[in-house]
N, C-alpha and C. Protein backbone atom coordinates (compact mmCIF):
# COMPACT_ATOMS: atom_id res chain seq x y z
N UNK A 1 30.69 149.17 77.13
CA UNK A 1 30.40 150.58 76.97
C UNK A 1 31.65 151.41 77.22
N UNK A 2 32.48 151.29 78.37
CA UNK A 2 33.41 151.92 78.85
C UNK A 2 34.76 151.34 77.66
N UNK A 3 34.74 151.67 76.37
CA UNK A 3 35.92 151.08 75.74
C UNK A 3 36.30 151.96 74.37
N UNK A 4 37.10 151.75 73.67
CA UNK A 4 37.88 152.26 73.06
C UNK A 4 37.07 153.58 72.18
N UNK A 5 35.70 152.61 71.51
CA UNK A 5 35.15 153.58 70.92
C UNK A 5 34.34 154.20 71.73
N UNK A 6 33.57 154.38 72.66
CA UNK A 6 33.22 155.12 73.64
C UNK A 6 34.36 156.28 73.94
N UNK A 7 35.45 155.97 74.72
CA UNK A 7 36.67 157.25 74.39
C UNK A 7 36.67 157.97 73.03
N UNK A 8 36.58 157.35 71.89
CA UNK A 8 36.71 158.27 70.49
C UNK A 8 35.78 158.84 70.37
N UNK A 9 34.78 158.77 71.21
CA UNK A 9 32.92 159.13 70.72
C UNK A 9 33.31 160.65 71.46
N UNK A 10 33.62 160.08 72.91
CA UNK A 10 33.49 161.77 73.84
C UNK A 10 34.70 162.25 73.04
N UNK A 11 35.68 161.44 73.29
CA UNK A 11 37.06 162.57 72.42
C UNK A 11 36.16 163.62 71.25
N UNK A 12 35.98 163.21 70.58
CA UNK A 12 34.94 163.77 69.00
C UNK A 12 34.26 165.11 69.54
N UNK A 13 33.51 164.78 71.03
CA UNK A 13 32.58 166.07 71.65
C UNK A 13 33.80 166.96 71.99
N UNK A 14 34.78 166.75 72.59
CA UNK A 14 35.63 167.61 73.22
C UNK A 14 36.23 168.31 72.28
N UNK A 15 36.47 167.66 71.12
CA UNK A 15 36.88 168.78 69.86
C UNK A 15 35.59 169.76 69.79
N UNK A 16 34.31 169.14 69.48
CA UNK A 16 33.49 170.02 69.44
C UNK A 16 33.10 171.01 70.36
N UNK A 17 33.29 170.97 71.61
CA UNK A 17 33.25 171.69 72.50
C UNK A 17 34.40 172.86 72.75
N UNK A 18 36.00 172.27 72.05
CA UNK A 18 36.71 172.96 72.31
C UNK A 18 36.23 174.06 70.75
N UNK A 19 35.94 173.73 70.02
CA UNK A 19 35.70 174.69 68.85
C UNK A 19 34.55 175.64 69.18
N UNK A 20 33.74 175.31 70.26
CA UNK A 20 32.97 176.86 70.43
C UNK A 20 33.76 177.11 71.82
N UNK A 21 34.51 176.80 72.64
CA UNK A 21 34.72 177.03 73.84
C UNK A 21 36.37 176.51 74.48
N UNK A 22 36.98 177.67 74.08
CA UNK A 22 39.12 177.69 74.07
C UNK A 22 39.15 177.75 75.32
N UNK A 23 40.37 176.57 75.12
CA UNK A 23 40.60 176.09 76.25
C UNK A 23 42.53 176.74 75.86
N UNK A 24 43.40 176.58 77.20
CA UNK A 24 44.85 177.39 76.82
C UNK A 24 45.52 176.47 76.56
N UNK A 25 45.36 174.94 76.26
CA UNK A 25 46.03 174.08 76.32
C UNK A 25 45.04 172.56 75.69
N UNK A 26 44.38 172.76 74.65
CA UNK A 26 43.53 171.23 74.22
C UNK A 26 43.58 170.33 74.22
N UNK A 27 45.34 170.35 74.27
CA UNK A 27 45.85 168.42 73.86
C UNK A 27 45.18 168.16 75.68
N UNK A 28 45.14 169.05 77.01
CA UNK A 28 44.70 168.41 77.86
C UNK A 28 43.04 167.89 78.21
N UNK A 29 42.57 168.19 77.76
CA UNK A 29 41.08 167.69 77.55
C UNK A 29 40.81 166.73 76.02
N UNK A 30 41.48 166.86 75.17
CA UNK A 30 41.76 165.81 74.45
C UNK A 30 42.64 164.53 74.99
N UNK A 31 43.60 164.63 75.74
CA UNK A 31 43.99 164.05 76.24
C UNK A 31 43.11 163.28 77.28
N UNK A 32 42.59 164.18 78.33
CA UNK A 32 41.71 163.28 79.05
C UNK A 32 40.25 162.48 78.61
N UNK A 33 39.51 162.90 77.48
CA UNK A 33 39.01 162.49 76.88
C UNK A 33 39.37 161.04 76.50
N UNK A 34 40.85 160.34 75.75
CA UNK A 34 41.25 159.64 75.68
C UNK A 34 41.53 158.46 77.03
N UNK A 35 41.72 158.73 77.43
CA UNK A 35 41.93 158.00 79.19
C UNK A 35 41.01 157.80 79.98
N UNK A 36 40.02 159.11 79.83
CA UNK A 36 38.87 158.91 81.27
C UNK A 36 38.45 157.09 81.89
N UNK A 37 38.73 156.75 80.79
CA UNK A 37 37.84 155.18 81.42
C UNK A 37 38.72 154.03 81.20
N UNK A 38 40.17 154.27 81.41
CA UNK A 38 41.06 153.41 81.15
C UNK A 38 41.06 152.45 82.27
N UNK A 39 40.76 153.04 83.35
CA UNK A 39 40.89 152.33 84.89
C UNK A 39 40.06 151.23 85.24
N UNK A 40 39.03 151.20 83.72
CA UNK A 40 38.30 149.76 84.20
C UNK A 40 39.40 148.61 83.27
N UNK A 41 40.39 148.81 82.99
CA UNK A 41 41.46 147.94 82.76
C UNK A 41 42.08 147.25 83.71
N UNK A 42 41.71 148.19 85.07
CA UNK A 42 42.80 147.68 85.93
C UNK A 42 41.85 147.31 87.77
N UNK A 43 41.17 147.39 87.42
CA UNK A 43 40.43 146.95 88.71
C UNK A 43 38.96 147.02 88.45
N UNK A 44 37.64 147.02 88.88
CA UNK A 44 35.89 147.26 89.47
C UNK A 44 35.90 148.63 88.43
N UNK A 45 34.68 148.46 88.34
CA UNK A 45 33.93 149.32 87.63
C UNK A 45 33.73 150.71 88.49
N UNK A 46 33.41 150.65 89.91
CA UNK A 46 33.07 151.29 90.77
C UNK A 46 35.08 152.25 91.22
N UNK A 47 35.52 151.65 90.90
CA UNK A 47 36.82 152.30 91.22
C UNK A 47 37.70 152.95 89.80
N UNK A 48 37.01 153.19 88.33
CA UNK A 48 37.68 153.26 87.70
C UNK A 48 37.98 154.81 86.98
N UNK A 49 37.19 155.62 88.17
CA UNK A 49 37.61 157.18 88.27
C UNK A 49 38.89 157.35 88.53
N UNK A 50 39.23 156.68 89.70
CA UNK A 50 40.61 156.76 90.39
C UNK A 50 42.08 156.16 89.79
N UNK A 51 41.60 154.55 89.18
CA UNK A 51 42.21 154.17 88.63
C UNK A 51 42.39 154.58 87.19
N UNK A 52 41.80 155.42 86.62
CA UNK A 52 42.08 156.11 85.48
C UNK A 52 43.68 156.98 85.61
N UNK A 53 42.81 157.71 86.68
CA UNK A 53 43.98 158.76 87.26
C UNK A 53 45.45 158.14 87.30
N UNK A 54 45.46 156.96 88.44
CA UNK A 54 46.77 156.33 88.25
C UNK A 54 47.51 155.95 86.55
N UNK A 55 46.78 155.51 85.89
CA UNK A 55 47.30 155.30 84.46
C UNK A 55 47.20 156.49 83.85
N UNK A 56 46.92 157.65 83.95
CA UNK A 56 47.19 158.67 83.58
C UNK A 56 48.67 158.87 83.82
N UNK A 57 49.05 159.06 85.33
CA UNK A 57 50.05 159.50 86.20
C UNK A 57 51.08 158.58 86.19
N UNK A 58 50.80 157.20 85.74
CA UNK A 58 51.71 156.39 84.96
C UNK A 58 52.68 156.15 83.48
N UNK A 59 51.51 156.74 82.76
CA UNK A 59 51.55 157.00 81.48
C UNK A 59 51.99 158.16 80.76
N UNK A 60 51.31 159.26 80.92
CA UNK A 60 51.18 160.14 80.24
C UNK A 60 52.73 161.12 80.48
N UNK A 61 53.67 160.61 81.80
CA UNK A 61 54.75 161.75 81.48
C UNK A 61 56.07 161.06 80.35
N UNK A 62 56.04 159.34 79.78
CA UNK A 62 56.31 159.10 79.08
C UNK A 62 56.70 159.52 77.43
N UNK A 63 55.10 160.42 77.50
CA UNK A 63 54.46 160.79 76.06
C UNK A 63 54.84 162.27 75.78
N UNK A 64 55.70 162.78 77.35
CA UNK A 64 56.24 164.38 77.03
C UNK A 64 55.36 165.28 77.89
N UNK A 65 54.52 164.68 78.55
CA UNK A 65 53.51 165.58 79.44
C UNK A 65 54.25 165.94 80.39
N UNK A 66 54.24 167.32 81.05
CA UNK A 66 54.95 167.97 82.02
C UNK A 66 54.31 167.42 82.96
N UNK A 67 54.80 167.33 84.31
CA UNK A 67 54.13 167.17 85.41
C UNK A 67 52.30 168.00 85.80
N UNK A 68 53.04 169.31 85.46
CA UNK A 68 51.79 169.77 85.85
C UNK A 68 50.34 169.30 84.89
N UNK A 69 50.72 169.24 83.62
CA UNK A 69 49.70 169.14 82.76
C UNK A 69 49.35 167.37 83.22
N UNK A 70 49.98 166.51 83.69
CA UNK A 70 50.07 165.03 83.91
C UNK A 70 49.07 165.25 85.63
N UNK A 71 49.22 166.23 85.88
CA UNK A 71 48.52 166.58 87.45
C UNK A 71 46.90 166.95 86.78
N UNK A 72 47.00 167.50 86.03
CA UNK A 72 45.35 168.31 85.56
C UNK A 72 44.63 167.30 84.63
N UNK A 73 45.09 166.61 84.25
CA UNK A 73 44.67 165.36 83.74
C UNK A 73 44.38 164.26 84.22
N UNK A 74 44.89 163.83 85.00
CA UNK A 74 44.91 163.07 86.02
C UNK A 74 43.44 162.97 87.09
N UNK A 75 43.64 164.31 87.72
CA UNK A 75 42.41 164.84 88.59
C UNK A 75 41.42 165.28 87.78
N UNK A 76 41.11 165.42 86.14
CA UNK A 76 39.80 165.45 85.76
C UNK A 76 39.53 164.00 85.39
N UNK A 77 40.28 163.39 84.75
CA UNK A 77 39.82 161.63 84.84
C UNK A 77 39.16 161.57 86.12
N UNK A 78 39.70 161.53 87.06
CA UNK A 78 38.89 161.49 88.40
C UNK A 78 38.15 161.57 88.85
N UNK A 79 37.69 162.63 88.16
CA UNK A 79 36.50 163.71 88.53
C UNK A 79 35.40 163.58 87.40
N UNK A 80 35.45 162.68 86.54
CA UNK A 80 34.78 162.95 85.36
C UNK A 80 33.11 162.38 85.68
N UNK A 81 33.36 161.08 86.58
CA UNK A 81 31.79 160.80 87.22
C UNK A 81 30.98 161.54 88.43
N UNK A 82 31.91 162.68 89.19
CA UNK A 82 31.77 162.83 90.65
C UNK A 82 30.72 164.39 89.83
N UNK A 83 30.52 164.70 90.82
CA UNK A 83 29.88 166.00 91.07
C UNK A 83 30.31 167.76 91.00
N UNK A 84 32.18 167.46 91.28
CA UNK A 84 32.72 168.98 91.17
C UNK A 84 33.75 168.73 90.34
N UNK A 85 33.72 169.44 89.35
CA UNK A 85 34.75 169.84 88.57
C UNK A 85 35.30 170.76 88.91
N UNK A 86 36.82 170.44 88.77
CA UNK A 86 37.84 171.65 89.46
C UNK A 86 38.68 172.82 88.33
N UNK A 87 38.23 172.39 87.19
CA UNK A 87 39.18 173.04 86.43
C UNK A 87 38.45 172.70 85.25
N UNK A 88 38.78 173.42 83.77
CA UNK A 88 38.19 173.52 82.82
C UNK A 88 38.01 172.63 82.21
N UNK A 89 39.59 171.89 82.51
CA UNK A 89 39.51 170.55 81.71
C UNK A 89 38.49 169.34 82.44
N UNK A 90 38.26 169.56 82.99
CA UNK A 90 37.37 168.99 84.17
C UNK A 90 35.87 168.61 83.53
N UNK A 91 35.65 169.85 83.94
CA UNK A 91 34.12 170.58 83.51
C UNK A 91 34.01 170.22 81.70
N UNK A 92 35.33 170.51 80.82
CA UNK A 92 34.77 170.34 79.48
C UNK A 92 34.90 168.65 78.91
N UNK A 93 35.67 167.49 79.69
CA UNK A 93 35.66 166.11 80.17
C UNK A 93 33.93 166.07 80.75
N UNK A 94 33.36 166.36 81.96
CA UNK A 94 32.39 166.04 82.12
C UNK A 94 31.01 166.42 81.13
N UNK A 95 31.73 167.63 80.21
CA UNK A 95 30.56 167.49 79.35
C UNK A 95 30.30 166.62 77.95
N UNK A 96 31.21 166.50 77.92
CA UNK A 96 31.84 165.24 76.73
C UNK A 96 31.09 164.30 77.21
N UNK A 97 31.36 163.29 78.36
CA UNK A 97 31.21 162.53 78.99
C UNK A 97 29.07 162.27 78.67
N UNK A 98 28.96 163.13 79.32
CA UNK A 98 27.41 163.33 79.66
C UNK A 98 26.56 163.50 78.32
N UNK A 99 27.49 164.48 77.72
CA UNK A 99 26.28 164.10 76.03
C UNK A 99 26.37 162.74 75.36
N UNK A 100 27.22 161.93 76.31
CA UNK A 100 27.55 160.65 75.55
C UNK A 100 26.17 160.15 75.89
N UNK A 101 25.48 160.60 76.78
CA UNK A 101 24.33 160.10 77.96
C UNK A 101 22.77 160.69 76.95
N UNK A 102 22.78 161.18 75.85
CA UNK A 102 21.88 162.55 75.23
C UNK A 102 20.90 161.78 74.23
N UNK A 103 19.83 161.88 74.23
CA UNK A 103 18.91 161.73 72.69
C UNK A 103 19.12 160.19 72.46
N UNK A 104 18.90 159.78 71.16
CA UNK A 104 18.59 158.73 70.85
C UNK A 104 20.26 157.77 71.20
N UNK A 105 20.82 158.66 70.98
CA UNK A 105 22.46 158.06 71.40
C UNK A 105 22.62 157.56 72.65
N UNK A 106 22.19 158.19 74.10
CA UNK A 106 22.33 158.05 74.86
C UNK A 106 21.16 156.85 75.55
N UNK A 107 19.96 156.97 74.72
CA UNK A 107 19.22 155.62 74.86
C UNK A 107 20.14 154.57 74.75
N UNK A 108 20.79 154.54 73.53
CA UNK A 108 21.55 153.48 72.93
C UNK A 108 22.46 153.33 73.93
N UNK A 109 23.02 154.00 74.70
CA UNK A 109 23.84 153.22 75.52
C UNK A 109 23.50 153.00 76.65
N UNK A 110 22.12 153.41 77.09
CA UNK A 110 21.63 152.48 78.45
C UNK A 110 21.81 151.38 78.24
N UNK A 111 21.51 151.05 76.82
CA UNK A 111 21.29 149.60 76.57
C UNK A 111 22.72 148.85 76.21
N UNK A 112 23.22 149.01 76.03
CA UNK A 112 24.82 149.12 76.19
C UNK A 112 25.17 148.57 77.61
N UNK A 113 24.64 149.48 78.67
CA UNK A 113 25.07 149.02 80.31
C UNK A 113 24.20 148.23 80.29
N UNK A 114 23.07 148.50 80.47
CA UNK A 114 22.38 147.04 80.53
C UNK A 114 22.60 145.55 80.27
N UNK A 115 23.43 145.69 78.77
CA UNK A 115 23.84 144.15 78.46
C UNK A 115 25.11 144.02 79.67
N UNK A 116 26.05 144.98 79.36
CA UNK A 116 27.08 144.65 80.53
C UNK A 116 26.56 144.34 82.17
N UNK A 117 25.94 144.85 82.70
CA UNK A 117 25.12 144.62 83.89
C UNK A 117 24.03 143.47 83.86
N UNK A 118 24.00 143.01 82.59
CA UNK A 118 22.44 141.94 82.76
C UNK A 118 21.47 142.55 83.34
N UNK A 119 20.93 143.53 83.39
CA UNK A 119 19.45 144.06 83.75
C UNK A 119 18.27 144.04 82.95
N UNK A 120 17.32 143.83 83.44
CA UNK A 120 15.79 143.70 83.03
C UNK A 120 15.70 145.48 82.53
N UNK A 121 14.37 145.28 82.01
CA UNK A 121 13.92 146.96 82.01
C UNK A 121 13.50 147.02 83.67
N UNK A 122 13.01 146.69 84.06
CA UNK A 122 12.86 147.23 85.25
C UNK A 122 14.17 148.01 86.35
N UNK A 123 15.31 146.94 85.92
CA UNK A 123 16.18 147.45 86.27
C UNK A 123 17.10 148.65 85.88
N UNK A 124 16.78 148.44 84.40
CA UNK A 124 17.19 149.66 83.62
C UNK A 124 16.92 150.89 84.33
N UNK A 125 15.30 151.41 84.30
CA UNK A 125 14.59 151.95 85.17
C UNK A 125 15.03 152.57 86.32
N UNK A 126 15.21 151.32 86.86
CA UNK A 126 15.38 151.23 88.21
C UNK A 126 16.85 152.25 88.33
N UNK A 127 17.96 151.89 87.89
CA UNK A 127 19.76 152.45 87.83
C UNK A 127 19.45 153.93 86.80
N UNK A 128 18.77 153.97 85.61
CA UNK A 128 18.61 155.43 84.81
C UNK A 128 17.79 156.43 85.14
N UNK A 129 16.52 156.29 85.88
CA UNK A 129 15.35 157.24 85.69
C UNK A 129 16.05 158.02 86.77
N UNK A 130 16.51 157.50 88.17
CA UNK A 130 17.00 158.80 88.58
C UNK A 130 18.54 159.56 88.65
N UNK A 131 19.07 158.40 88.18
CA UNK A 131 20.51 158.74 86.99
C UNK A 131 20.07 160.04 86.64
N UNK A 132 19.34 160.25 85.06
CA UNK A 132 19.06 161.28 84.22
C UNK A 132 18.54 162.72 84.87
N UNK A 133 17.74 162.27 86.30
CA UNK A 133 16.86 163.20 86.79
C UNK A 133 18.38 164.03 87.44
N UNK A 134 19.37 163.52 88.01
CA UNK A 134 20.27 164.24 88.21
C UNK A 134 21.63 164.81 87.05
N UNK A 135 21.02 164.75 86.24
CA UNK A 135 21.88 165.07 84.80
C UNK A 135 21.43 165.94 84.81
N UNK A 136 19.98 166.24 84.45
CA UNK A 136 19.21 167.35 83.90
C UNK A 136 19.25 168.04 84.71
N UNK A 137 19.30 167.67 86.10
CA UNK A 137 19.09 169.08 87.24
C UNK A 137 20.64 169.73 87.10
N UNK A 138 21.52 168.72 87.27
CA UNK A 138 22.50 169.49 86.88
C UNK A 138 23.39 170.56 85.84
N UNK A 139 22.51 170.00 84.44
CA UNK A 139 23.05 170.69 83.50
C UNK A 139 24.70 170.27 82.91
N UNK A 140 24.85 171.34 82.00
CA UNK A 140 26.02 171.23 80.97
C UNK A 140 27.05 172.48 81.46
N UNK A 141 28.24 172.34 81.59
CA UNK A 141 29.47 173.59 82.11
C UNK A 141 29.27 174.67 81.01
N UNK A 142 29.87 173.86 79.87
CA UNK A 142 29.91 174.57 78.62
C UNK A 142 28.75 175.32 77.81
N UNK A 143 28.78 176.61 77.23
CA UNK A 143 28.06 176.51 76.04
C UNK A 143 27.56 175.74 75.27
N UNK A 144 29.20 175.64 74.62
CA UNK A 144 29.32 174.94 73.05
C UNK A 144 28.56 173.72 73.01
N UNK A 145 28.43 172.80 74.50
CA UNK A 145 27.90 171.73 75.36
C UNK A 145 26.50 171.68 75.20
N UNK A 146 26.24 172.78 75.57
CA UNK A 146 24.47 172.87 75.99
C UNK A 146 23.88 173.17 73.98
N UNK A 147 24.72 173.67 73.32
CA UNK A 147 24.60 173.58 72.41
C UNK A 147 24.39 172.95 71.44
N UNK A 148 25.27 171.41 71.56
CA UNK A 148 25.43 170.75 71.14
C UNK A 148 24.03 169.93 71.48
N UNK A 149 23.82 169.66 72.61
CA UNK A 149 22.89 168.84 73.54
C UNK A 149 21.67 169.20 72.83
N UNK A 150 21.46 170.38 72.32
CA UNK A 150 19.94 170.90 71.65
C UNK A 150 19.88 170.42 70.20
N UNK A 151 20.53 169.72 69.71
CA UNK A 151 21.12 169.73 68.78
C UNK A 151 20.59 167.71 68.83
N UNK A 152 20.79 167.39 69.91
CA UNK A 152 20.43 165.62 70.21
C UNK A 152 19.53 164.59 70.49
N UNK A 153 18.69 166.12 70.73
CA UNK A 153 16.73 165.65 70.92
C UNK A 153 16.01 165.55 69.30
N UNK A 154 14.71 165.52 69.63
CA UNK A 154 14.01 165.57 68.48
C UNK A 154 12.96 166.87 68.20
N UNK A 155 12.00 167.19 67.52
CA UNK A 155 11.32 167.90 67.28
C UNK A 155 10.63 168.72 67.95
N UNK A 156 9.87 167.10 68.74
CA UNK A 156 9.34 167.70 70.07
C UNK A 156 10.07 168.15 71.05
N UNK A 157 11.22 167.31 71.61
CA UNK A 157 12.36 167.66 72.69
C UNK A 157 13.16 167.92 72.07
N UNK A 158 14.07 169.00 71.87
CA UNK A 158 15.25 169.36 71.12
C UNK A 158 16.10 168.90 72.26
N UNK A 159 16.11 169.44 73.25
CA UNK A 159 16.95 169.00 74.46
C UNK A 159 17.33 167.78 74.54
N UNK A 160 18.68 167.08 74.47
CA UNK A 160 19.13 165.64 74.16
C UNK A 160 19.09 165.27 75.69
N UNK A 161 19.24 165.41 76.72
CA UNK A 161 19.03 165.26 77.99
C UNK A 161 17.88 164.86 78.20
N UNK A 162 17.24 165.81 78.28
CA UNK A 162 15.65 166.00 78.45
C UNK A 162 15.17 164.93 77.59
N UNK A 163 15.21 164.75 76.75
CA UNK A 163 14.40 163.56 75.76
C UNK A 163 15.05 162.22 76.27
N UNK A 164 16.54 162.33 76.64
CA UNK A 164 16.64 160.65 77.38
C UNK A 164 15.80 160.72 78.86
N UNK A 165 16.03 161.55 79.51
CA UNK A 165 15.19 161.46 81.15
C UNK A 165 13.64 161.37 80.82
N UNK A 166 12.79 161.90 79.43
CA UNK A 166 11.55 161.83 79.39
C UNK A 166 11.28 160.26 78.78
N UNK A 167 12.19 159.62 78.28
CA UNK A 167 11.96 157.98 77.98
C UNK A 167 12.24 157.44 78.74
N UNK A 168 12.98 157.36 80.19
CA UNK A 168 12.54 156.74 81.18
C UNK A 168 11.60 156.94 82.26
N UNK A 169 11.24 158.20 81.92
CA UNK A 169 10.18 158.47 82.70
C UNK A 169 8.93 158.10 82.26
N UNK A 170 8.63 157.48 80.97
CA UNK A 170 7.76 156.92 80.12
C UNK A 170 7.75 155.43 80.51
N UNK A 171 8.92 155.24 80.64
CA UNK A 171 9.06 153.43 80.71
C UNK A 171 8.60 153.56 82.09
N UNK A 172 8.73 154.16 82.93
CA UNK A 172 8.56 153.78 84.62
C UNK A 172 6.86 153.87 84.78
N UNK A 173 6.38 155.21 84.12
CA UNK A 173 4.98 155.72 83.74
C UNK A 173 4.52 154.02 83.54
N UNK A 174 4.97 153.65 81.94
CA UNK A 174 3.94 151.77 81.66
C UNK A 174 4.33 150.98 82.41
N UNK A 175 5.25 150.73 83.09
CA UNK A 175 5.82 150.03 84.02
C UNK A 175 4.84 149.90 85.58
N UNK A 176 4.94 151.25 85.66
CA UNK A 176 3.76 151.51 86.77
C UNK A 176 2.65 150.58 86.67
N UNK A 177 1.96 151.22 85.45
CA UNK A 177 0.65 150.98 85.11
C UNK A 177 0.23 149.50 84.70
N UNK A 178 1.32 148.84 84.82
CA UNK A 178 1.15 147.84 84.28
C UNK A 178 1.12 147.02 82.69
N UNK A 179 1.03 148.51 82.06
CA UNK A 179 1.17 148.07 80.59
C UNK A 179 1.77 147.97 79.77
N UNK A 180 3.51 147.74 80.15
CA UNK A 180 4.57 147.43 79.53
C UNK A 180 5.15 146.38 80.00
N UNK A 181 4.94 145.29 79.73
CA UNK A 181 5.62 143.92 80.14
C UNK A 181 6.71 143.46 79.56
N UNK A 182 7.86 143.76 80.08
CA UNK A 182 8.58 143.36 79.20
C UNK A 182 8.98 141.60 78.66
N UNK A 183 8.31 140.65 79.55
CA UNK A 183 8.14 139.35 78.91
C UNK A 183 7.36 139.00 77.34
N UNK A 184 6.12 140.28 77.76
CA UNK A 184 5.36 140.00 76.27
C UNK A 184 6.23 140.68 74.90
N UNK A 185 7.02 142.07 75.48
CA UNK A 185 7.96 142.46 74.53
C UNK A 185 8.72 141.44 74.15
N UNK A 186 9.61 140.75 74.64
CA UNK A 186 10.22 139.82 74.08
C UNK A 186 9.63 138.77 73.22
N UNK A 187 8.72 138.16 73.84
CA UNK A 187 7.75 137.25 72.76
C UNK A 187 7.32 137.39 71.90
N UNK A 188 7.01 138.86 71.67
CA UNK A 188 6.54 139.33 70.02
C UNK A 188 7.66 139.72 69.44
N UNK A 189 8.92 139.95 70.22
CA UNK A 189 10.23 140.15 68.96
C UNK A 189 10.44 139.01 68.74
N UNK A 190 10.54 138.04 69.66
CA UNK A 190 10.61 136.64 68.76
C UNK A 190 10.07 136.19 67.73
N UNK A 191 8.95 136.50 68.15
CA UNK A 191 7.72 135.54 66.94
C UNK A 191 7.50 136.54 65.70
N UNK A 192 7.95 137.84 65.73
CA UNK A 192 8.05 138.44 64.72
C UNK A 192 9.20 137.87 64.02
């Protein structure tokens, strides 16, 4: 999930985001867009906020980046999973990031972590339902973002957020109840 085309996917939002919402400097949120998840190159999954940053701060003054702009890049890679965004490029990185998370797309890449993690649905469940519940409470920085996001649901849920947090809240709902097994799911995709 965390790989090349995943970076081109959010890169893609951050253009779109920067086209309803100017930023004074794009190549830096395009830029971080490109990098955010480089750091699982170089160590744990769980450390690859930080280690982004370092290959940022390795890299990027090579390519002509001033220090400072190599500093603001750096610290939104960083920041792109955590909770506070410090700066625009920050905030318009974490919204990139998060619509990657939206609508039928963002189903698609639970399942994505899932294969990388080996998890059951239960586990799925278990790591997303309250994942999403803190997406949605949190919301989108941007406009152009929240815009986009309405734009990723369906008919009933236009909200691309909202429609991924209401399908795991569905799966946990049959899960509960007992009437989603996912052993018998598998056996009828087989035998189909």
């Amino acid at each position: 999930v965390h790989n090349y085309a995943h970076a081109l996917w959010d890169t893609e939002q951050i253009v779109r985001i920067l086209d309803g919402e100017p930023h004074p400097a794009p190549s830096l949120p395009i830029s971080a867009g490109l990098m955010h998840d480089t750091g699982v190159a170089i160590g744990p999954y769980k450390d690859h906020n930080a280690n982004s940053g370092i290959l940022v701060r390795r890299n990027l003054p090579a390519l002509g980046f001033a220090p400072k702009e190599v500093g603001e890049i750096a610290v939104a890679v960083s920041e792109h999973n955590g909770n506070d965004h410090t700066s625009l490029t920050s905030r318009i990185l974490y919204d990139a990031d998060t619509l990657n998370k939206a609508g039928v797309h963002g189903i698609g890449q639970c399942e994505l972590v899932a294969q990388e993690r080996n998890l059951d649905l239960v586990g799925m469940r278990d790591r997303f339902l309250g994942y999403f519940q803190g997406l949605v409470a949190k919301g989108l920085y941007t406009r152009a973002a929240q815009k986009i996001n309405l734009g990723m649901g369906n008919d009933t849920i236009p909200d691309g957020l909202q429609l991924t947090l209401t399908y795991w809240q569905k799966i946990d709902e049959l899960l509960r109840a007992g009437t989603l097994n996912e052993t018998e799911i598998i056996k009828r995709v087989n035998t189909a």
